[in-house]
Protein backbone atom coordinates (compact mmCIF):
# COMPACT_ATOMS: atom_id res chain seq x y z
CA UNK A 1 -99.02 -214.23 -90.99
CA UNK A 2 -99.04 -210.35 -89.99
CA UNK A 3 -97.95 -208.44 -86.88
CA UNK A 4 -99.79 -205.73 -85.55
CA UNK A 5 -98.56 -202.55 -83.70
CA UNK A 6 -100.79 -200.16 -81.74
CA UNK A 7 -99.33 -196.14 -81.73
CA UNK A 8 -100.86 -194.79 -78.51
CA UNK A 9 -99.91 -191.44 -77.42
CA UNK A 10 -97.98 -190.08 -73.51
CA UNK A 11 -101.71 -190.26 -72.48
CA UNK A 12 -102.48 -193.98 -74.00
CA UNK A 13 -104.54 -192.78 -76.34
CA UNK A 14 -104.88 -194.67 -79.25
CA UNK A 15 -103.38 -192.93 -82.88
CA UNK A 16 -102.75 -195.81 -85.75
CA UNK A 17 -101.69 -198.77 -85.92
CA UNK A 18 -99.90 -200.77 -88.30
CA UNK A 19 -99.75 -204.16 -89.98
CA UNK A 20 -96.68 -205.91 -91.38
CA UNK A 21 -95.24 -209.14 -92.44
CA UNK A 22 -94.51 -211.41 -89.82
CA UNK A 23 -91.99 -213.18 -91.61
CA UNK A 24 -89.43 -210.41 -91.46
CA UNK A 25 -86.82 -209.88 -88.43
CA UNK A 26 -87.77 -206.75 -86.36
CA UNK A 27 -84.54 -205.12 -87.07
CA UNK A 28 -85.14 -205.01 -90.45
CA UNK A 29 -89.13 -203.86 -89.92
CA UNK A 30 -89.67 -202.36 -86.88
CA UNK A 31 -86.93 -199.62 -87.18
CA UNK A 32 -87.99 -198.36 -90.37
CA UNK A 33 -91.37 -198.20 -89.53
CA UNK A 34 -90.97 -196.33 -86.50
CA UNK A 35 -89.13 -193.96 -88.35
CA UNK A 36 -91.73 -193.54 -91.16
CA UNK A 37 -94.66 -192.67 -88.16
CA UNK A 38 -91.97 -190.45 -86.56
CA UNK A 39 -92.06 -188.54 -89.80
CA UNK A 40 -95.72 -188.79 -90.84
CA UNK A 41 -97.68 -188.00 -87.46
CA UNK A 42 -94.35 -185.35 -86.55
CA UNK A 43 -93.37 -186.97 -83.61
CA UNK A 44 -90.27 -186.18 -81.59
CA UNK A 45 -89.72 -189.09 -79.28
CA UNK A 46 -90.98 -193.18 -79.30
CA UNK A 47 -91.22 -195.25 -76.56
CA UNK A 48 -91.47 -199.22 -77.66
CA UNK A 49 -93.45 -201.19 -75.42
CA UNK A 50 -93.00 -204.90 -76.30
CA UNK A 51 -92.16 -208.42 -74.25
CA UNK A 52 -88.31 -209.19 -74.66
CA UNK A 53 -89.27 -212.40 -77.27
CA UNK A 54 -90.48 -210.13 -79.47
CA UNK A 55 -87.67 -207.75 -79.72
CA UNK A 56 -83.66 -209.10 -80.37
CA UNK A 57 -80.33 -207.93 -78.55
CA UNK A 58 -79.40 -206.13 -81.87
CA UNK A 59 -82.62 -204.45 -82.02
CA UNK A 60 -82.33 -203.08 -78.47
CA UNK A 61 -78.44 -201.84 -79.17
CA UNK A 62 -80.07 -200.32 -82.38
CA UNK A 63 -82.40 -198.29 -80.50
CA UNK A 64 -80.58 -196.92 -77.94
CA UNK A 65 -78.15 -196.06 -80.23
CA UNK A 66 -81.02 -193.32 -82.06
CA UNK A 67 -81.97 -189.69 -80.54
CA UNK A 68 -85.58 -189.92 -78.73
CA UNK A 69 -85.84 -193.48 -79.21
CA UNK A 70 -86.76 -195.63 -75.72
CA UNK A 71 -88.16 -198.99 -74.84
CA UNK A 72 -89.91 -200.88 -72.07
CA UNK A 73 -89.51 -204.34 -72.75
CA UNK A 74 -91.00 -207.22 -70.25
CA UNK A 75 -88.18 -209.23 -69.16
CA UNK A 76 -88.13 -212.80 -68.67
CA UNK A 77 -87.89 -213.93 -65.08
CA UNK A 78 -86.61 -217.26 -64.53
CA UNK A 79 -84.66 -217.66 -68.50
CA UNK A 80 -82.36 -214.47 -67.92
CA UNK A 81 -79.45 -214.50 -65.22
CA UNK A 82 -79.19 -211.17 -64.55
CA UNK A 83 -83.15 -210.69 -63.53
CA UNK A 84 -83.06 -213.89 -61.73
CA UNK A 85 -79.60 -213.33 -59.74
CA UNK A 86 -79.10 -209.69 -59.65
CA UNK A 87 -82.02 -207.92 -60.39
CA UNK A 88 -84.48 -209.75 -58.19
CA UNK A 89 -82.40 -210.02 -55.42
CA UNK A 90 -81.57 -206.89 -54.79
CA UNK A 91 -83.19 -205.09 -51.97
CA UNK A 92 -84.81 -201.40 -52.11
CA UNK A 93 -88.89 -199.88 -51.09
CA UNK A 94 -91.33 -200.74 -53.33
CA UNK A 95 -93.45 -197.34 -53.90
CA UNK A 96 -97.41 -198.17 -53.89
CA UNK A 97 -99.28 -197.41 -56.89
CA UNK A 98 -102.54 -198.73 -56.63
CA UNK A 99 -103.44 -200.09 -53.13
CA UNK A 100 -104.36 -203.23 -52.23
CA UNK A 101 -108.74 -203.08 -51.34
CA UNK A 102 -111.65 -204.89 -51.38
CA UNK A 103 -113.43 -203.84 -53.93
CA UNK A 104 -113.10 -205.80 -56.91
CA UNK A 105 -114.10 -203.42 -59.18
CA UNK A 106 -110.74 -200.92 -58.31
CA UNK A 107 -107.29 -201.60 -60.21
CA UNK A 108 -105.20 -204.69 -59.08
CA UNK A 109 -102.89 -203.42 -56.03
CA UNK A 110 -99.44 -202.66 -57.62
CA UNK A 111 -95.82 -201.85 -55.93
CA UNK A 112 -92.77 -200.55 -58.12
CA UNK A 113 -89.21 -200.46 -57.24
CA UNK A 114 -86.24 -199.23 -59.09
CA UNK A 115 -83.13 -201.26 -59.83
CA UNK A 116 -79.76 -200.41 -61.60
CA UNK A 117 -77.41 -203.06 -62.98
CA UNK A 118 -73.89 -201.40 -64.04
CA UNK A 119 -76.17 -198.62 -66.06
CA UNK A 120 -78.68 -201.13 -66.92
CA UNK A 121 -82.18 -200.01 -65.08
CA UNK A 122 -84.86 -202.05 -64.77
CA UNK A 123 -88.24 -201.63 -62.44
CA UNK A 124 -89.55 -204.45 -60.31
CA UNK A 125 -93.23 -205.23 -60.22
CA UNK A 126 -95.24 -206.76 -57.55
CA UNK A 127 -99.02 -207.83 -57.42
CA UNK A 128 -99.74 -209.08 -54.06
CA UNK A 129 -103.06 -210.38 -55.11
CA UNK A 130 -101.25 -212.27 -58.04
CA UNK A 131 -98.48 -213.10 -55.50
CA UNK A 132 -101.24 -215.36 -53.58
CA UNK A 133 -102.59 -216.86 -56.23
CA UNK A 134 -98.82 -217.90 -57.51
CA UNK A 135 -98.54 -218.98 -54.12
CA UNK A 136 -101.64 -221.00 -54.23
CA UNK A 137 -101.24 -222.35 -57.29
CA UNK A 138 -97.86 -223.58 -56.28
CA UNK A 139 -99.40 -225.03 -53.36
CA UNK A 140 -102.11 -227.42 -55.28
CA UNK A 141 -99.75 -228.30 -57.83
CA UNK A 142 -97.06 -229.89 -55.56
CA UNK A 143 -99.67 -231.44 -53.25
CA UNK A 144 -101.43 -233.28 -56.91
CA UNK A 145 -97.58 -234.32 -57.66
CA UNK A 146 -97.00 -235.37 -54.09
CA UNK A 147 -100.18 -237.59 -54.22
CA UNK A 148 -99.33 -239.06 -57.76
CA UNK A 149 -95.56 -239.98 -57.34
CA UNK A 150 -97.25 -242.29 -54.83
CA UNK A 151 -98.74 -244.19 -57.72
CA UNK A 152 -95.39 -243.98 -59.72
CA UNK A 153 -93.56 -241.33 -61.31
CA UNK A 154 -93.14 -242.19 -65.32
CA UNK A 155 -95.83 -239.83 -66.54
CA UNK A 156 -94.71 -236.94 -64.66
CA UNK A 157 -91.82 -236.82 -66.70
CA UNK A 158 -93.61 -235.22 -69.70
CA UNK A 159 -95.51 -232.81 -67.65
CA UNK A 160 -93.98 -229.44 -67.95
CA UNK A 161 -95.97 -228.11 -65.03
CA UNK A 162 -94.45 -231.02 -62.98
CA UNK A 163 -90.50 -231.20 -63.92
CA UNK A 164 -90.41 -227.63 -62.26
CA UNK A 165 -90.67 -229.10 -58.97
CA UNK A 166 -88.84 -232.42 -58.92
CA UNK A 167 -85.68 -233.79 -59.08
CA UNK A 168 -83.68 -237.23 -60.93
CA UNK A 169 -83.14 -239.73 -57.39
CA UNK A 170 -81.90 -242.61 -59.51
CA UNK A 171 -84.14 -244.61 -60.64
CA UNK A 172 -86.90 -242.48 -59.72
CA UNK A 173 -88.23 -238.76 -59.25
CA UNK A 174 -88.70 -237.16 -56.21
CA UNK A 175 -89.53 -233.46 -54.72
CA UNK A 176 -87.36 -230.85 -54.99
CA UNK A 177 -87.35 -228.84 -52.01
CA UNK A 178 -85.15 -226.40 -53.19
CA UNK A 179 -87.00 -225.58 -56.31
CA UNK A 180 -90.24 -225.07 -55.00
CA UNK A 181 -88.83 -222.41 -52.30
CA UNK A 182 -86.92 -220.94 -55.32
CA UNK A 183 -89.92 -220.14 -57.05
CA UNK A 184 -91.27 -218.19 -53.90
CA UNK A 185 -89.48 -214.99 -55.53
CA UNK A 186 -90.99 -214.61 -58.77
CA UNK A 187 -94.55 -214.43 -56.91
CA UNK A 188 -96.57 -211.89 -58.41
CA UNK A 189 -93.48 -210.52 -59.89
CA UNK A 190 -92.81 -209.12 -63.25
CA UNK A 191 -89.53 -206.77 -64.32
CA UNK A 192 -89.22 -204.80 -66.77
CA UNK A 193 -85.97 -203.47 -68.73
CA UNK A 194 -86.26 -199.65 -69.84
CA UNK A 195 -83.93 -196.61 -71.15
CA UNK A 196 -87.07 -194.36 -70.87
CA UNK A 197 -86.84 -191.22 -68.93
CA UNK A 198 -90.26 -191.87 -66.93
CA UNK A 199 -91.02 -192.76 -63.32
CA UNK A 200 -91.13 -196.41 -61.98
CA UNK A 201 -95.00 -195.86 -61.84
CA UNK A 202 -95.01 -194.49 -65.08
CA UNK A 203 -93.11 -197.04 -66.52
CA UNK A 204 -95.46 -199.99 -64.92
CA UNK A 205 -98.39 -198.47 -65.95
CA UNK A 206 -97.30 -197.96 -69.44
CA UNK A 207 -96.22 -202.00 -70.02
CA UNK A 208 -99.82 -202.72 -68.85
CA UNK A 209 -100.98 -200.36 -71.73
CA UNK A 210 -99.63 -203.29 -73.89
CA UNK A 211 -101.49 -205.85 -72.16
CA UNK A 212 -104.52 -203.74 -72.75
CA UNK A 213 -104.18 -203.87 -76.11
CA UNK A 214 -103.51 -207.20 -76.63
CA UNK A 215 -106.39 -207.68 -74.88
CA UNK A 216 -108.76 -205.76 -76.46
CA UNK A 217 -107.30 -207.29 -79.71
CA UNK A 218 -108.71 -211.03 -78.68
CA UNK A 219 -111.44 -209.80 -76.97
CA UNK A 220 -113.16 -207.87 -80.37
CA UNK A 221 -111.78 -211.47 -82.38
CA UNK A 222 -114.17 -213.03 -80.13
CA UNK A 223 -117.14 -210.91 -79.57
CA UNK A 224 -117.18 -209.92 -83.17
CA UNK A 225 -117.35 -213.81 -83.78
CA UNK A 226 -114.41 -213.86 -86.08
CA UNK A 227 -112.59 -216.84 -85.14
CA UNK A 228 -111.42 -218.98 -86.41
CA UNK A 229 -109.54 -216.15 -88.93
CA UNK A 230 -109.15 -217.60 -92.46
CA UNK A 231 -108.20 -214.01 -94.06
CA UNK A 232 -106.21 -214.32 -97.54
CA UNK A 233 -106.32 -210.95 -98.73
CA UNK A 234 -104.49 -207.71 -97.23
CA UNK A 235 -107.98 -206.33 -97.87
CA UNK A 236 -110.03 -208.48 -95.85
CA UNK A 237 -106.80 -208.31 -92.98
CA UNK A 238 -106.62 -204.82 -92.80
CA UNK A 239 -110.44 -204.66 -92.73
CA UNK A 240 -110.23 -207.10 -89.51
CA UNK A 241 -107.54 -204.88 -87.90
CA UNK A 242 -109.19 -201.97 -88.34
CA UNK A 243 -112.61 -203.14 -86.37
CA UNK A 244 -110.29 -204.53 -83.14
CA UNK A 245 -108.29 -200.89 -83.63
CA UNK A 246 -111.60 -198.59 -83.27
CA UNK A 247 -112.97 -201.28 -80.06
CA UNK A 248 -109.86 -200.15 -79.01
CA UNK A 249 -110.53 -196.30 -79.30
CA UNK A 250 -114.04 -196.79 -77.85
CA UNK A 251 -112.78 -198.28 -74.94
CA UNK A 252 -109.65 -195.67 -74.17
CA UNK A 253 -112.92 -192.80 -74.46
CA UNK A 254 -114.84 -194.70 -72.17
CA UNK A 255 -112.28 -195.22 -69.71
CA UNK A 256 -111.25 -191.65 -69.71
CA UNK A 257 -115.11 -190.71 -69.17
CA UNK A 258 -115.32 -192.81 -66.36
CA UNK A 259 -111.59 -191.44 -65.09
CA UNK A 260 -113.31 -187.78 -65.56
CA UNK A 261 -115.98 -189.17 -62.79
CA UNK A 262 -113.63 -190.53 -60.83
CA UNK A 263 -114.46 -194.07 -61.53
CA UNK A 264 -112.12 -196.78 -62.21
CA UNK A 265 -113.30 -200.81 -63.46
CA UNK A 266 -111.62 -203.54 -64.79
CA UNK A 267 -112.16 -204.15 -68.49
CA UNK A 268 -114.32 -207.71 -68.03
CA UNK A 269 -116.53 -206.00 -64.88
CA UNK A 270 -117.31 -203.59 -67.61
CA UNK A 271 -117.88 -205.90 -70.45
CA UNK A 272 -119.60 -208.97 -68.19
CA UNK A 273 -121.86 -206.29 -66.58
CA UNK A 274 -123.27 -204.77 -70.40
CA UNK A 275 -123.56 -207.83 -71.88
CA UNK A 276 -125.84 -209.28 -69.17
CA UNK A 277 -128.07 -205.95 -69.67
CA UNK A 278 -130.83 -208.12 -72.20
CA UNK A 279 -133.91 -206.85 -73.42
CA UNK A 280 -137.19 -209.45 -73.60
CA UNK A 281 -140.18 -208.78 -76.56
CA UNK A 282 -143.50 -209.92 -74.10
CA UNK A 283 -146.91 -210.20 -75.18
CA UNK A 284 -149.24 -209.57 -72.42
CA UNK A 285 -152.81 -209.36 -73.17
CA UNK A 286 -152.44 -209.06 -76.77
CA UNK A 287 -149.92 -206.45 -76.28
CA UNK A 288 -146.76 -206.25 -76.95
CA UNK A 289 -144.01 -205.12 -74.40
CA UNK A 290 -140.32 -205.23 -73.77
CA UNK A 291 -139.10 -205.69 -70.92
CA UNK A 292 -135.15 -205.35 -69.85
CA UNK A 293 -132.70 -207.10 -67.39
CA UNK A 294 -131.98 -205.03 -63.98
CA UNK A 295 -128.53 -203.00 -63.81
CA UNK A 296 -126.10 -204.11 -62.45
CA UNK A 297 -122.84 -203.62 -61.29
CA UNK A 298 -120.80 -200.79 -63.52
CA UNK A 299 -123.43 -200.28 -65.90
CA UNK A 300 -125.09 -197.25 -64.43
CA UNK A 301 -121.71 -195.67 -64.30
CA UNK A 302 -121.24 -196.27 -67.74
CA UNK A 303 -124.46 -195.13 -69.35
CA UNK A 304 -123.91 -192.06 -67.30
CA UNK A 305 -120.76 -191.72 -68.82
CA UNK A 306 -121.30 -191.78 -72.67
CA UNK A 307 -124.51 -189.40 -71.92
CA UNK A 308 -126.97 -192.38 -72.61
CA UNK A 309 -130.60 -192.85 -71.30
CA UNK A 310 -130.92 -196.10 -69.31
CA UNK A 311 -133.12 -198.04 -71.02
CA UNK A 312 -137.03 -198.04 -69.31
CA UNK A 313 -137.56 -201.24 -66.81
CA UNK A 314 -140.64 -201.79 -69.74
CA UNK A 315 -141.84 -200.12 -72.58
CA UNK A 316 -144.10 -200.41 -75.50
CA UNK A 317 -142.81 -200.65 -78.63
């Protein structure tokens, strides 16, 4: 078992990353090893960018506790009281950062607002198009448990999905009204908990930098074919780590290309629309021809991009 940590610069470019044991506490791992990559790559300041399970209370007091040491850490909605109660409830303009559109090829719409608890701050997060789904979700899942507590209600007990919405009315389970317009609030909602001197938009935009990542990170395990991972060396793991790392640094130079043009796509547009780009070997006549798939969506963008020639519709070989 290993972790892995990605170093990306202010501009979320990618610089190292790291692998240690994942059988050590963070506050005896992650400290240290920030302060060894403050010292080797001369860096003044660190920002950690983590979700809250991955990083303790003692950890936290640690860092803000050490000059030019910051965090954004993803809180946990519905488990912590203070998100739930105060943070959430509290009322304030969200500031737009990405607009809601059409085009499904542009960013997912995102609004930011900044909260303070005591001198806690944390920024509020709100996808309206994830806020719908939530909503719909919500929706067919109540209406499937309405349907089967019709046909009686012992297997819904076990159901994880289902014991959010229902209540003990002895000796059976029924709806809970309550519950279901509780859960209205956390609709395309995320919060996050930060000591870092950067905007609300800035801050946002940085936490999905991490889900980037991790993204990237499953994405080359499963184009590269590497699953399922039986690794038993450090060689072999580092190896693996260090193929998902330079995916990683292809894709931040592609994005910025495409940023340069004024271009923005999701990651799996980009992906789905280069992998369906396949090339054919025809024999026509005795001679021998291939023959490619038409562009489509991003992929002219892209080509144009990285300064590649789009392939001919057919050539000889």
């Amino acid at each position: 078992m290993r972790h892995v940590d990605a170093v990306l610069d202010a501009q979320g470019r990618p610089v190292c990353c790291e692998l240690w044991p994942g059988n050590t506490t963070d506050v005896t791992t992650l400290i240290p090893i920030i302060e060894r990559l403050r010292a080797r790559l001369h860096i003044g300041s660190v920002c950690v960018v983590a979700d809250r399970g991955m990083i303790s209370a003692k950890t936290i007091a640690h860092i803000e506790n050490i000059e030019g040491m910051n965090y954004i850490l993803g809180a946990r909605l519905r488990k912590q009281n203070e998100v739930k109660i105060d943070v959430l409830s509290r009322g304030g303009r969200y500031r737009e950062v990405y607009p809601k559109g059409n085009d499904p090829k542009v960013p997912s719409p995102l609004k930011v607002k900044e909260v303070f608890v005591e001198n806690r701050r944390s920024i509020v997060c709100h996808n309206e198009d994830q806020a719908q789904k939530d909503a719909a979700d919500r929706k067919a899942i109540v209406a499937h448990l309405r349907d089967q507590l019709k046909r009686g209600d012992k297997s819904l007990a076990g159901n994880k999905g289902y014991r959010r919405y229902l209540k003990t009315d002895a000796p059976h389970f029924t709806i809970d009204e309550d519950k279901i317009g509780a859960e209205v609030r956390f609709d395309g909602k995320w919060v996050l908990r930060t000591n870092a001197d950067l905007s609300p938009q800035d801050t946002a935009l940085k936490y999905k930098q991490l889900w980037m990542v991790e993204q990237v990170f499953r994405t080359t395990k499963s184009v590269l074919e590497t699953r399922p991972i039986y690794h038993k060396c450090d060689e072999t793991i580092r190896g693996h780590v260090f193929c998902s790392f330079l995916a990683l640094v292809l894709k931040t130079e592609l994005y910025e290309r495409l940023e340069q043009k004024a271009r923005r796509y999701e990651w799996d547009d980009i992906r789905s629309d280069l992998e369906a780009l396949q090339q054919t070997e025809l024999e026509v006549k005795g001679q021998s021809w291939f023959v490619r798939t038409p562009l489509r969506g991003t992929c002219n963008e892209v080509f144009r991009a990285v300064g590649a020639a789009i392939p001919p519709t057919a050539r000889r070989p």
